[in-house]
C-alpha atoms as a PDB file:
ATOM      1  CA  UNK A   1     -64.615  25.888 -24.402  1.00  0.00           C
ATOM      2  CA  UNK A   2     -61.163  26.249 -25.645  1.00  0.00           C
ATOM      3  CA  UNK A   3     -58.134  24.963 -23.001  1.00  0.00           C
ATOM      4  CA  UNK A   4     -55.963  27.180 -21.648  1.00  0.00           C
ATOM      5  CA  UNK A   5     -52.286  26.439 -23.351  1.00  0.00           C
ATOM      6  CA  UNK A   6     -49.926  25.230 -21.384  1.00  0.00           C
ATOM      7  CA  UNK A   7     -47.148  27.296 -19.296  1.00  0.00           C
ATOM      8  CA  UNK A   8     -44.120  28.033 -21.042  1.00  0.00           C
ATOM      9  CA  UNK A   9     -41.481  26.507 -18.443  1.00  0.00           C
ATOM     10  CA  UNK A  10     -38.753  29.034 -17.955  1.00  0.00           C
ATOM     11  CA  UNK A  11     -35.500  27.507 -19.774  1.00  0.00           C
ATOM     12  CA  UNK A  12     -32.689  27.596 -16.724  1.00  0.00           C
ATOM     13  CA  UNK A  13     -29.759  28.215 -18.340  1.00  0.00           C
ATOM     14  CA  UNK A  14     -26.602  26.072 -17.266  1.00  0.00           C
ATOM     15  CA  UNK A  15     -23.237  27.902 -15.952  1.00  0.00           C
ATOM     16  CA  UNK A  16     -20.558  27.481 -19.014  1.00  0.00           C
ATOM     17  CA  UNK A  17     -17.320  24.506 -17.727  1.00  0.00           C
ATOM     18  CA  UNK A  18     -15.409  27.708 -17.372  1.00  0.00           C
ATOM     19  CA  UNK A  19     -17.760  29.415 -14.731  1.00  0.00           C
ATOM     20  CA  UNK A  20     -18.280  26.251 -12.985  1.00  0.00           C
ATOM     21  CA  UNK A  21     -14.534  25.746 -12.801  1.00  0.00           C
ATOM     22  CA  UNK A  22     -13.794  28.983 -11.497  1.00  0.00           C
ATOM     23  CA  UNK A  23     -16.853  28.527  -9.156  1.00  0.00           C
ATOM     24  CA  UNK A  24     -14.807  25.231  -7.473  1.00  0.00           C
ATOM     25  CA  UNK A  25     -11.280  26.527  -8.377  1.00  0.00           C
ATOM     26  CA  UNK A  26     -10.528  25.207  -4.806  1.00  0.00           C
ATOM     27  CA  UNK A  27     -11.307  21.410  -5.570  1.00  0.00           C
ATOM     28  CA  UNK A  28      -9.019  22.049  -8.881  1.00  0.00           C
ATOM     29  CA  UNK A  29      -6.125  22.743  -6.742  1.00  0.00           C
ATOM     30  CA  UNK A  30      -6.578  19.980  -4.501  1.00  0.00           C
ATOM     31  CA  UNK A  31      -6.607  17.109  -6.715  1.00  0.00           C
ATOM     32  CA  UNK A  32      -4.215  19.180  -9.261  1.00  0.00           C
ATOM     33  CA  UNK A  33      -0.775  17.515  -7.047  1.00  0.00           C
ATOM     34  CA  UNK A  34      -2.412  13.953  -7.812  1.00  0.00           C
ATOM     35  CA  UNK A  35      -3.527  14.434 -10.884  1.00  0.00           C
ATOM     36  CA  UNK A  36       0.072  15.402 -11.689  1.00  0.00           C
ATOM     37  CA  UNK A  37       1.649  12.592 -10.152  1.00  0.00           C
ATOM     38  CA  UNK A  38      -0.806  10.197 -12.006  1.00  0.00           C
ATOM     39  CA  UNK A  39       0.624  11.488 -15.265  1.00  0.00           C
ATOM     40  CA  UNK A  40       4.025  12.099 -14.634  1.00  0.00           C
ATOM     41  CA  UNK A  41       4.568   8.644 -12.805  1.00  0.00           C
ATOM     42  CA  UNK A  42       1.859   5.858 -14.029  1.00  0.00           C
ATOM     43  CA  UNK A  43       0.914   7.180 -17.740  1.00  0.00           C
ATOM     44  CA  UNK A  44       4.100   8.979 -19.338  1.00  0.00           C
ATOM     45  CA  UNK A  45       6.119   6.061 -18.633  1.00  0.00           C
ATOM     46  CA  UNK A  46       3.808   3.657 -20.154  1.00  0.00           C
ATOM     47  CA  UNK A  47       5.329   4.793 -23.440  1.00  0.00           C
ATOM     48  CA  UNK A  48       8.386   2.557 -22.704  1.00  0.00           C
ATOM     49  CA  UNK A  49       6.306  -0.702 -22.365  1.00  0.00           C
ATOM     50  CA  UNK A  50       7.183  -0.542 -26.118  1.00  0.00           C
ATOM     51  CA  UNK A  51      11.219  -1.813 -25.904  1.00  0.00           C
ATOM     52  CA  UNK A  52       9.037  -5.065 -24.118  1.00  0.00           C
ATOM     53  CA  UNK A  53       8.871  -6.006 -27.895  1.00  0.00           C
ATOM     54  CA  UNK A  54      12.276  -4.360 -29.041  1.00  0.00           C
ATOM     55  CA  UNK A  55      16.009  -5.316 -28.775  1.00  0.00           C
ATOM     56  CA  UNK A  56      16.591  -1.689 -26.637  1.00  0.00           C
ATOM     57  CA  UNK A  57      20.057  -0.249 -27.062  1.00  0.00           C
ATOM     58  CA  UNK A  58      20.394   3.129 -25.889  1.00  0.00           C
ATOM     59  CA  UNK A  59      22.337   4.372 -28.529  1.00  0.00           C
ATOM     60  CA  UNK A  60      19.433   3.708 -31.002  1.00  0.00           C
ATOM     61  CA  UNK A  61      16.778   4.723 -28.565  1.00  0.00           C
ATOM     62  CA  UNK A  62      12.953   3.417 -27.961  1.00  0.00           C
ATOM     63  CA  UNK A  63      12.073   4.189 -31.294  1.00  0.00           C
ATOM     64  CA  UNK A  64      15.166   3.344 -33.457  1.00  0.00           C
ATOM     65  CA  UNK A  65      16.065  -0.169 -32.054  1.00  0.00           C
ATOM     66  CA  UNK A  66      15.253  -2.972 -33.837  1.00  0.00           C
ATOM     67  CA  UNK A  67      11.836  -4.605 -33.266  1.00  0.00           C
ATOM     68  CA  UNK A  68      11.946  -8.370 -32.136  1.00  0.00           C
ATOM     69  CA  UNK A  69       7.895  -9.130 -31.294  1.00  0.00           C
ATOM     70  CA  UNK A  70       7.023 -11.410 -28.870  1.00  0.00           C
ATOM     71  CA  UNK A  71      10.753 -12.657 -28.763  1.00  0.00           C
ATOM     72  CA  UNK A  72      11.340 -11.645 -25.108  1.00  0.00           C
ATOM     73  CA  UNK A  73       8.108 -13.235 -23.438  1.00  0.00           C
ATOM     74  CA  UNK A  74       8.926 -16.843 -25.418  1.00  0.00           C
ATOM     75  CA  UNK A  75      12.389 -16.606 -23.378  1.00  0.00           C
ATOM     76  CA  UNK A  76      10.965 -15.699 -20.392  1.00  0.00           C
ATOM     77  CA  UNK A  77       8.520 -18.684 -20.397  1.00  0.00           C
ATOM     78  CA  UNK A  78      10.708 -20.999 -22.012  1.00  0.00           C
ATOM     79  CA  UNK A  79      13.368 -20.200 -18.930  1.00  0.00           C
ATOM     80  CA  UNK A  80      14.060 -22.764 -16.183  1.00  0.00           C
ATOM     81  CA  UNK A  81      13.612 -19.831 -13.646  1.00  0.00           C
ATOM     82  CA  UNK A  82       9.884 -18.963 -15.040  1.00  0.00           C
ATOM     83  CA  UNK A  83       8.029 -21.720 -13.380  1.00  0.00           C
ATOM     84  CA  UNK A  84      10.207 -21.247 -10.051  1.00  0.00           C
ATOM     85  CA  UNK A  85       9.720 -17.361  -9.882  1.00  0.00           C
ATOM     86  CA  UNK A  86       6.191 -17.558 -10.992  1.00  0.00           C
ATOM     87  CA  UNK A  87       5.558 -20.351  -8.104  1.00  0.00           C
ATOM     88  CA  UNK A  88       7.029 -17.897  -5.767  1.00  0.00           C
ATOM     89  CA  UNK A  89       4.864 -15.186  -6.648  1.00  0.00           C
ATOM     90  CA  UNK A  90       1.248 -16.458  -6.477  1.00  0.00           C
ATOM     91  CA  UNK A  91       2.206 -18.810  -3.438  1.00  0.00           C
ATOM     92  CA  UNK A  92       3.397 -15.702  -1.800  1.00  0.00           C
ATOM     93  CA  UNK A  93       0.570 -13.336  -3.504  1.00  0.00           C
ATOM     94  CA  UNK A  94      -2.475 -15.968  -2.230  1.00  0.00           C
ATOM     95  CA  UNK A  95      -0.763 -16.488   1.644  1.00  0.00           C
ATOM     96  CA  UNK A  96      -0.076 -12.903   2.569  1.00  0.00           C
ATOM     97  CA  UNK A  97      -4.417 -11.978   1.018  1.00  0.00           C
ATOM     98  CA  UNK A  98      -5.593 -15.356   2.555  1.00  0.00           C
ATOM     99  CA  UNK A  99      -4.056 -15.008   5.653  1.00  0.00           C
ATOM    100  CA  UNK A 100      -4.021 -11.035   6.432  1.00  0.00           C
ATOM    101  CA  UNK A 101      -7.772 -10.019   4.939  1.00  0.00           C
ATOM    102  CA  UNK A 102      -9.586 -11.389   7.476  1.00  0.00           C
ATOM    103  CA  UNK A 103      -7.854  -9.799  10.460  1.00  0.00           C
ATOM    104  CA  UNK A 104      -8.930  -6.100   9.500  1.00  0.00           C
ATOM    105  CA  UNK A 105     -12.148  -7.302   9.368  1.00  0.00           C
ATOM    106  CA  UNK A 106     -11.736  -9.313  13.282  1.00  0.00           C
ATOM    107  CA  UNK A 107     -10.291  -6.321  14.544  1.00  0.00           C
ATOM    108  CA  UNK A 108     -12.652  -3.357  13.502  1.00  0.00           C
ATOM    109  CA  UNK A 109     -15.516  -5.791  14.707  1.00  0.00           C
ATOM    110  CA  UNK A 110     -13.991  -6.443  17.902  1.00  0.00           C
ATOM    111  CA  UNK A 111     -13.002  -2.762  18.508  1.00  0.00           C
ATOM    112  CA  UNK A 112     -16.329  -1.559  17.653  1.00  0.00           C
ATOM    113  CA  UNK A 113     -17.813  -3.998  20.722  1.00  0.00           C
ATOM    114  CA  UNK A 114     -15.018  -2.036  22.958  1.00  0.00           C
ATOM    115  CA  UNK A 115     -16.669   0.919  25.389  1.00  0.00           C
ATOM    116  CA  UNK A 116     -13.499   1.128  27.445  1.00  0.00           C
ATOM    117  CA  UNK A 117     -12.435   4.448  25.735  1.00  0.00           C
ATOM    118  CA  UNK A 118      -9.189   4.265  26.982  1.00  0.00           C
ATOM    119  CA  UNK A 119      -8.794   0.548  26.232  1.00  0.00           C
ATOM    120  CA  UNK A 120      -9.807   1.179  22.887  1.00  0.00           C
ATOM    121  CA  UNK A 121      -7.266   3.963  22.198  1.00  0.00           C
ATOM    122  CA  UNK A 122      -4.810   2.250  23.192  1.00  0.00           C
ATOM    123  CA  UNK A 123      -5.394  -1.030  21.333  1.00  0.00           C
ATOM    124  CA  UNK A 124      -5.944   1.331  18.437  1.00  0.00           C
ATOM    125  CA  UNK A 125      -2.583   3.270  18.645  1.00  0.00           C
ATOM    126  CA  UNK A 126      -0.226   0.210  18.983  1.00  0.00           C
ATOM    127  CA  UNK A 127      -2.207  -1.506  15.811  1.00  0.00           C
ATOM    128  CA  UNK A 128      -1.725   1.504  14.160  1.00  0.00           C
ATOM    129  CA  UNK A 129       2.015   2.144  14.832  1.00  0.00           C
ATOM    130  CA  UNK A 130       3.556  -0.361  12.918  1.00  0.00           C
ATOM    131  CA  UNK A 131       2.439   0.645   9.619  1.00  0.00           C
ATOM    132  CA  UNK A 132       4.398   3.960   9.722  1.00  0.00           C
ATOM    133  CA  UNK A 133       7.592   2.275  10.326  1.00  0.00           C
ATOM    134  CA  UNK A 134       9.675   2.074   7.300  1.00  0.00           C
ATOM    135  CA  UNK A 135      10.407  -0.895   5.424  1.00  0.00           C
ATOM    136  CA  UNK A 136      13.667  -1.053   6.164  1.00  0.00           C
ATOM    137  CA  UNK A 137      13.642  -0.613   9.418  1.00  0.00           C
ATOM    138  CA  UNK A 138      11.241  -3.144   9.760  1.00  0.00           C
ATOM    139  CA  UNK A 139      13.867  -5.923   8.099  1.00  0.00           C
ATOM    140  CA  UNK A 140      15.845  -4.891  10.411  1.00  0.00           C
ATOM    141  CA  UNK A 141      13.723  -5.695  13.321  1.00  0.00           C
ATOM    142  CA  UNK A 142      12.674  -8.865  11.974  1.00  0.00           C
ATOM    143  CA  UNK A 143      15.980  -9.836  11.693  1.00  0.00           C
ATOM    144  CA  UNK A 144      17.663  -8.752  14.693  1.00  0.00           C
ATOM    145  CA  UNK A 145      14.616 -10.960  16.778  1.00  0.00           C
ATOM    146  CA  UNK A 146      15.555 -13.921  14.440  1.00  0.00           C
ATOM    147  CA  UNK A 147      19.089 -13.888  14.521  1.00  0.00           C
ATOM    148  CA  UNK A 148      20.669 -16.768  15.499  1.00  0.00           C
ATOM    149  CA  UNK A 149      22.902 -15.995  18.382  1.00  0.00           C
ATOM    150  CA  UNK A 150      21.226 -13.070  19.898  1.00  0.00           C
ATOM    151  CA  UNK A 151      17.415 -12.698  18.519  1.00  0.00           C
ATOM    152  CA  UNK A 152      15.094 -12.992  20.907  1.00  0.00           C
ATOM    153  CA  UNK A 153      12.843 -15.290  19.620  1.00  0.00           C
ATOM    154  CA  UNK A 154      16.312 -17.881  19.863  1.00  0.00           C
ATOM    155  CA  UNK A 155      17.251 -16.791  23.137  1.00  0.00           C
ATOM    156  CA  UNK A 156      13.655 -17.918  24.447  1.00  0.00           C
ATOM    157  CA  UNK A 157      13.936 -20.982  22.286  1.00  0.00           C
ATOM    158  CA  UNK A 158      17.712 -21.656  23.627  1.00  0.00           C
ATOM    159  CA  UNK A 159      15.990 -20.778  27.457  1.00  0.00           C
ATOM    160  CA  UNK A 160      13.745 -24.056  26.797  1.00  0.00           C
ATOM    161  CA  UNK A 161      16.341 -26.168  25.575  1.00  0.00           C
ATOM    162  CA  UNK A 162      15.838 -26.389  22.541  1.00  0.00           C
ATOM    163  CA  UNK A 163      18.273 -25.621  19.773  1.00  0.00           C
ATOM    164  CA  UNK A 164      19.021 -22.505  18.044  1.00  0.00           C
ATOM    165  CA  UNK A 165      16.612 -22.178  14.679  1.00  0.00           C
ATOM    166  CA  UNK A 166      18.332 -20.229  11.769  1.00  0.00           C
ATOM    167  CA  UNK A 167      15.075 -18.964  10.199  1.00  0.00           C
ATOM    168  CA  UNK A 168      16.013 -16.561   7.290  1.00  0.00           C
ATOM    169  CA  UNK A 169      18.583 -19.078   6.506  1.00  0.00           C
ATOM    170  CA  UNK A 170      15.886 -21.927   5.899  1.00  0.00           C
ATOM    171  CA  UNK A 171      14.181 -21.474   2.848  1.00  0.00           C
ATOM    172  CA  UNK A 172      10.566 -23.324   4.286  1.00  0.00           C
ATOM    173  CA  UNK A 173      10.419 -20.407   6.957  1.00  0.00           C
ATOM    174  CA  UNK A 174      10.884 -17.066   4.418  1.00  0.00           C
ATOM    175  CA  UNK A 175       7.131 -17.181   3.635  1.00  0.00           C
ATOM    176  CA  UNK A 176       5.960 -17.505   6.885  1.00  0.00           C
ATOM    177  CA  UNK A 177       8.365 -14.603   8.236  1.00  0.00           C
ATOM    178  CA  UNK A 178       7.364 -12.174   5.282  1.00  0.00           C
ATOM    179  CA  UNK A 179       3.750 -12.792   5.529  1.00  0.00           C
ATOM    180  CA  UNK A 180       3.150 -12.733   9.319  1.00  0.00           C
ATOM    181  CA  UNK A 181       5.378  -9.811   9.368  1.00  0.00           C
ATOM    182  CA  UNK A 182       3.244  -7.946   7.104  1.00  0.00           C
ATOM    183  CA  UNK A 183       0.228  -8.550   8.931  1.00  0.00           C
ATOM    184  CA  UNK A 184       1.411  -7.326  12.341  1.00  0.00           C
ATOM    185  CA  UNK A 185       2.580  -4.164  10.348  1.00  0.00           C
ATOM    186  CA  UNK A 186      -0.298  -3.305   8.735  1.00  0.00           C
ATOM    187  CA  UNK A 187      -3.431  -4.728  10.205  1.00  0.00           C
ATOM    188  CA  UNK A 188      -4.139  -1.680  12.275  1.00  0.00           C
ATOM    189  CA  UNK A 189      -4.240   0.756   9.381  1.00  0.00           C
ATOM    190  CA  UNK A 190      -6.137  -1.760   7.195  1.00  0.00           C
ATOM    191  CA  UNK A 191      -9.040  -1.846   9.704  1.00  0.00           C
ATOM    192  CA  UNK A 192      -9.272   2.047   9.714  1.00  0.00           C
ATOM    193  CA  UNK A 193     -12.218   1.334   6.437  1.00  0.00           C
ATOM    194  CA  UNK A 194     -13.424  -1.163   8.067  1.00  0.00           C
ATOM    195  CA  UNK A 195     -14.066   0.957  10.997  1.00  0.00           C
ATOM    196  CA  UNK A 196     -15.465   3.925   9.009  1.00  0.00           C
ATOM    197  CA  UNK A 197     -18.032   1.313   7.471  1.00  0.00           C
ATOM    198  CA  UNK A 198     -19.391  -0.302  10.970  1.00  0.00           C
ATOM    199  CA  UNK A 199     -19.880   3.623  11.815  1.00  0.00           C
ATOM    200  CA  UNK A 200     -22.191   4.079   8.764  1.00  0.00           C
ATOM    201  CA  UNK A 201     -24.592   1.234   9.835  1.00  0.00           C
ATOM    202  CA  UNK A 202     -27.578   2.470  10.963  1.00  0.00           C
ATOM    203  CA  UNK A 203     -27.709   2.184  14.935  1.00  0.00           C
ATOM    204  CA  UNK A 204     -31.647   1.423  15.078  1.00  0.00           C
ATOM    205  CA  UNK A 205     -31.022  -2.230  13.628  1.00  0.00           C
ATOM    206  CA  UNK A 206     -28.370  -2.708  16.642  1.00  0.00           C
ATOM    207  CA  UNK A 207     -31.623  -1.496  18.369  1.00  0.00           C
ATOM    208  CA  UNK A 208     -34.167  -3.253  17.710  1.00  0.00           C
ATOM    209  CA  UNK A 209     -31.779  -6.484  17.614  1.00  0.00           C
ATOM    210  CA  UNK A 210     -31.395  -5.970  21.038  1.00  0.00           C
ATOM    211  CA  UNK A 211     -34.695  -6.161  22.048  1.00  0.00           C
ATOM    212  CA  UNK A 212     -35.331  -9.133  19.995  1.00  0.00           C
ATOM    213  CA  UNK A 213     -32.732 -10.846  22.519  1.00  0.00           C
ATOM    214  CA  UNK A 214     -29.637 -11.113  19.910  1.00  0.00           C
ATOM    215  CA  UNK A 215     -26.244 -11.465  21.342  1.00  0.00           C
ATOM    216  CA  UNK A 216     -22.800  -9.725  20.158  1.00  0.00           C
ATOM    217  CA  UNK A 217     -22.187 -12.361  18.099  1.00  0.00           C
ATOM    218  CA  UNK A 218     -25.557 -12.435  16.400  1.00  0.00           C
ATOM    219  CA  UNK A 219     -25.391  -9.191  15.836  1.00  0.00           C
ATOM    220  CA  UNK A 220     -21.909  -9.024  14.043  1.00  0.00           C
ATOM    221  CA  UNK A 221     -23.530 -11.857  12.054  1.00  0.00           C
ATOM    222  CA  UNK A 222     -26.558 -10.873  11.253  1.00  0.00           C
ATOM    223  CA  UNK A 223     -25.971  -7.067  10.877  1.00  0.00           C
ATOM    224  CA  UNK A 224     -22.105  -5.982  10.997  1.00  0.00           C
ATOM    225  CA  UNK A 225     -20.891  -8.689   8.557  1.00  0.00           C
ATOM    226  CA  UNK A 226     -23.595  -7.729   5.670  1.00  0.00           C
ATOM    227  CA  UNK A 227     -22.896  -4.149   6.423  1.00  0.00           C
ATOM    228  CA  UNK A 228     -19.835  -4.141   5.300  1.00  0.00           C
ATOM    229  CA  UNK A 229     -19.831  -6.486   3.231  1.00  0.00           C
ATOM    230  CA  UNK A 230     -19.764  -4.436   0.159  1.00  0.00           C
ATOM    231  CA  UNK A 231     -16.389  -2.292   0.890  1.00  0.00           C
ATOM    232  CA  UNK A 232     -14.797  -5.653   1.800  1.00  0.00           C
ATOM    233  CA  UNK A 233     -15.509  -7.004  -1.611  1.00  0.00           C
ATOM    234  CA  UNK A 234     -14.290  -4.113  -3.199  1.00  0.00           C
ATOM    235  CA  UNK A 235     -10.970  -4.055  -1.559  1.00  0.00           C
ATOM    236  CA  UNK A 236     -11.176  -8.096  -2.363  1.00  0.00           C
ATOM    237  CA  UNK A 237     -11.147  -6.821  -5.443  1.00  0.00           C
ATOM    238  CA  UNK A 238      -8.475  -4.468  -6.135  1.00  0.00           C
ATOM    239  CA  UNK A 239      -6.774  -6.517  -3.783  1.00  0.00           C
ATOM    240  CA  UNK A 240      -6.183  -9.272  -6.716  1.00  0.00           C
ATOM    241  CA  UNK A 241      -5.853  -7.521  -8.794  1.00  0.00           C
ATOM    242  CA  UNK A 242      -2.318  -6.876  -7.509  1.00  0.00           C
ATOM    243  CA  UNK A 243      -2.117  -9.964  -6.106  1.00  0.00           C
ATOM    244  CA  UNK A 244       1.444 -10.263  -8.784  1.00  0.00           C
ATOM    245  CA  UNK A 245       3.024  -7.619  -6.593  1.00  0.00           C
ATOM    246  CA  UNK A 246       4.438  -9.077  -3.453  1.00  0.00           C
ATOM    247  CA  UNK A 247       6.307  -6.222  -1.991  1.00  0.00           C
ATOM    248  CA  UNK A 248       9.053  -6.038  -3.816  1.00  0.00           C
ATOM    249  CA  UNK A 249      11.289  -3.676  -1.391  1.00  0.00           C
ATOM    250  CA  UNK A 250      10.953  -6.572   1.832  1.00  0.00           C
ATOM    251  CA  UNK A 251      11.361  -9.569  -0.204  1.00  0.00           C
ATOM    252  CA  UNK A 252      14.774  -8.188  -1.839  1.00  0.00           C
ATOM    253  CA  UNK A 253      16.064  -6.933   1.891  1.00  0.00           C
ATOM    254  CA  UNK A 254      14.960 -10.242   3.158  1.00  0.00           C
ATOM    255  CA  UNK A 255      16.232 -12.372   0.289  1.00  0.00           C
ATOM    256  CA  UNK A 256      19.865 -14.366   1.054  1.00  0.00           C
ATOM    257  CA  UNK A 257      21.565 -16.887  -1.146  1.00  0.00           C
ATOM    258  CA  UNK A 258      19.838 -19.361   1.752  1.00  0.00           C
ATOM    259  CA  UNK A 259      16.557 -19.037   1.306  1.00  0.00           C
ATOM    260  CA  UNK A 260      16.780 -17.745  -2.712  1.00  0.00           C
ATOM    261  CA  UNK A 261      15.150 -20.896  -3.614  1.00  0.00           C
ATOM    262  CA  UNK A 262      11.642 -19.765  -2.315  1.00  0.00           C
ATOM    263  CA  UNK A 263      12.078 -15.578  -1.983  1.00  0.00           C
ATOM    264  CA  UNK A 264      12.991 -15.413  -5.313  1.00  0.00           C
ATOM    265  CA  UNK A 265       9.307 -13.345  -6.589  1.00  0.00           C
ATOM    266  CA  UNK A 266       8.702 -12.037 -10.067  1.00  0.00           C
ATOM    267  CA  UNK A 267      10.048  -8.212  -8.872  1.00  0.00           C
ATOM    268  CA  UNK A 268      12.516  -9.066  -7.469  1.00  0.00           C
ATOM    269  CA  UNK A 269      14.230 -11.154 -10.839  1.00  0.00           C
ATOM    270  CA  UNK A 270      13.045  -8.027 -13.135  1.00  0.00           C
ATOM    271  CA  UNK A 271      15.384  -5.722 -10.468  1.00  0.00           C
ATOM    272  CA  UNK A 272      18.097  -8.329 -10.830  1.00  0.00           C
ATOM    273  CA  UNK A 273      17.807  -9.252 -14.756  1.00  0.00           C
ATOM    274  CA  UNK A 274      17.699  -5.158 -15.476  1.00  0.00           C
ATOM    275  CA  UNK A 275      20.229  -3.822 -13.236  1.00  0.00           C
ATOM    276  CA  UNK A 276      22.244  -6.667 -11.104  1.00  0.00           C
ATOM    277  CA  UNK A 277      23.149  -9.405 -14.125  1.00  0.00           C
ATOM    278  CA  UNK A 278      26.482  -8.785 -15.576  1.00  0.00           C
ATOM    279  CA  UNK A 279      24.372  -8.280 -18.741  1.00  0.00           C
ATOM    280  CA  UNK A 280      22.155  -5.400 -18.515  1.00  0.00           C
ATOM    281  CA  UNK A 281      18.849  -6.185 -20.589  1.00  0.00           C
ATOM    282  CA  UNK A 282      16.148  -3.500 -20.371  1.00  0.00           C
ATOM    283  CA  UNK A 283      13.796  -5.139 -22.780  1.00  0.00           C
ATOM    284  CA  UNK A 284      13.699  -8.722 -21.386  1.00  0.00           C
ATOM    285  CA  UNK A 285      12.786  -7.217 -18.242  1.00  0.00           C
ATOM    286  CA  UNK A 286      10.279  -4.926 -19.721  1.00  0.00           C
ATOM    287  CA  UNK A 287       8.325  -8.233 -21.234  1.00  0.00           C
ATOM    288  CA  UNK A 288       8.700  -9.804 -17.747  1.00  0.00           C
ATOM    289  CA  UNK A 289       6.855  -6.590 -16.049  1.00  0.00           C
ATOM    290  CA  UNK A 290       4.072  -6.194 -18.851  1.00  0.00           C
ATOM    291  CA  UNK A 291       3.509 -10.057 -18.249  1.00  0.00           C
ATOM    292  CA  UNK A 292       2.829  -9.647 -14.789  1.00  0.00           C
ATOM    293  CA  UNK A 293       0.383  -6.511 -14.786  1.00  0.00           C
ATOM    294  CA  UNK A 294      -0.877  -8.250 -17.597  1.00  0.00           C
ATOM    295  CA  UNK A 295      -1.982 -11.481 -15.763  1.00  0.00           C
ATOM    296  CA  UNK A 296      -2.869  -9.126 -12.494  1.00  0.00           C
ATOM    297  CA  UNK A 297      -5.491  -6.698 -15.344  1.00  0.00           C
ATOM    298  CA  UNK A 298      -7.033 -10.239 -16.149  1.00  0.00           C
ATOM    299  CA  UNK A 299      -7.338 -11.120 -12.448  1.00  0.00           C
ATOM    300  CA  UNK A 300      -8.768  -7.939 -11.805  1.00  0.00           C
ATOM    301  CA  UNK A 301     -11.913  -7.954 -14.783  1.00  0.00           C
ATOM    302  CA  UNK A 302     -12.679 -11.958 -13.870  1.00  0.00           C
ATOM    303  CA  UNK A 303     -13.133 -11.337  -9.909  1.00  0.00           C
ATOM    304  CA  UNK A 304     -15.214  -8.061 -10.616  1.00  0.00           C
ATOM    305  CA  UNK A 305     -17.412 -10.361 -13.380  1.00  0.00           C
ATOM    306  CA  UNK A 306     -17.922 -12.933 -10.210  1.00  0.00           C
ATOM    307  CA  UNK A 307     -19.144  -9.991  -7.708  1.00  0.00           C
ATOM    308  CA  UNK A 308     -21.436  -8.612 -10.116  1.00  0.00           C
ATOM    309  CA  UNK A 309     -22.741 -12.115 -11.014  1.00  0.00           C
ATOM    310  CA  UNK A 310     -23.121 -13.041  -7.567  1.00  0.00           C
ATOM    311  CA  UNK A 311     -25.052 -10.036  -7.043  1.00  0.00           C
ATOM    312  CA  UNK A 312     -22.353  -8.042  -4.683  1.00  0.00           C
ATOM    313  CA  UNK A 313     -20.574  -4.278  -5.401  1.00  0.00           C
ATOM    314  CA  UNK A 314     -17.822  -4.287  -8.221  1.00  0.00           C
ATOM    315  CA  UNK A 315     -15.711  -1.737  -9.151  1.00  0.00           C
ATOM    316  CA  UNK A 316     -17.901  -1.272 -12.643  1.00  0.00           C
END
């Protein structure tokens, strides 16, 4: 007896790009403004890392003046301020992720222990309030508590009997200042993923760990700190990689001739080299710039190679 042939399966034919784009014309629009920015602000001007290896004049243009190589990177590293500024950076670069990415991670654990609502809130909104205060105006702050005569960290210090400090005028405090600074500013806002990741853990371990006896802190050991583990190696991640930019805006308002020796960071001499010096040179900073995303693209593709190796998320 012969078998029955098979059934034709019906061939579902797939909407055309065009239909599905008109279908989610909405989601277009949204990401259209970012999508812009991306390419008007991070890719078009990427054409210009070219005068990195050209003696720019602007009467000749990117394309016209005269090619040089590696010329500009040589000086740079053959400087006496490349050792100095570099020093500076990654000092500066390893304090402020050393010392501020833990706290995000204390505070969303400790907040999400918290069933005082109204405790909570309020712990919440004056974490969170700093980070929307401008840079500038947070300078200012810091400098008006350390000032010398008036601040208030002086006039408590002057209350003890103890003498005055000058702290942005000693150069072994400036790192201290800017780092501590930034972590009162933005650990609030930093814990807000944090937060969003304890919510995602499934409440029926916190459960059953409860019956089994576990206290708070077993529980943020056992099940909090591998929960969210994964998004904190991520940010890890893209954390070093721009672990060369130090905050370029606060370390130039909080930079004077004092404390130079130690504030001086590798932004902060491109901004000076390509628009302060009394000789403007576009293409020597240009090399110093490429150098440093260069070196932060490297760090970047090594510490993802370790998390994947050691078996936790990466970027790719």
């Amino acid at each position: 007896m012969r078998s029955s042939p098979a059934a034709v399966q019906p061939v579902v034919k797939k909407p055309s790009a065009w239909r599905q784009i008109k279908r989610g014309w909405r989601l277009y629009v949204l990401i259209a403004l970012p999508l812009t920015y991306l390419v008007l602000f991070k890719y078009v001007p990427m054409y210009g890392i070219v005068i990195a290896f050209k003696d720019f004049a602007a009467t000749d243009g990117i394309l016209g003046s005269k090619w040089v190589g590696l010329a500009h990177f040589e000086r740079f590293f053959h400087s006496y301020e490349f050792w100095r500024v570099l020093n500076n950076t990654l000092v500066l670069s390893v304090y402020t992720l050393a010392a501020g990415f833990p706290f995000p991670i204390l505070l969303a654990l400790s907040l999400n222990y918290v069933r005082n609502r109204m405790f909570k809130n309020t712990v919440q909104m004056v974490s969170y309030a700093p980070y929307f205060i401008s840079i500038v105006v947070m300078v200012g702050i810091i400098l008006e508590m350390l000032d010398p005569r008036h601040g208030l960290i002086n006039t408590i210090i002057r209350a003890l009997g103890f003498e005055t400090v000058g702290f942005m005028n000693n150069p072994a405090y400036f790192k201290s200042i800017f780092v501590w600074s930034g972590i009162w500013q933005s650990v609030g806002f930093n814990c807000i993923i944090f937060m969003a990741a304890l919510a995602s853990i499934d409440p029926t371990l916190h459960e059953a760990a409860v019956v089994d006896g576990a206290t708070k802190l077993r529980r943020m050991w056992h099940i909090d700190l591998p929960g969210i583990m994964p998004v904190a190696v991520i940010l890890l991640i893209l954390n070093t990689g721009t672990i060369l930019d130090s905050g370029f805006e606060k370390v130039l308002l909080m930079q004077n001739p004092l404390n130079l020796r130690t504030s001086e960071v590798i932004d902060s001499y491109v901004y000076k080299v390509a628009f302060v010096s009394q000789v403007v040179n576009y293409s020597y900073s240009t090399a110093i710039g490429l150098f440093k995303s260069v070196i932060g693209l490297v760090l970047l593709v090594t510490v993802n190679k370790l998390a994947q190796r050691t078996g936790q998320s990466s970027l790719w």
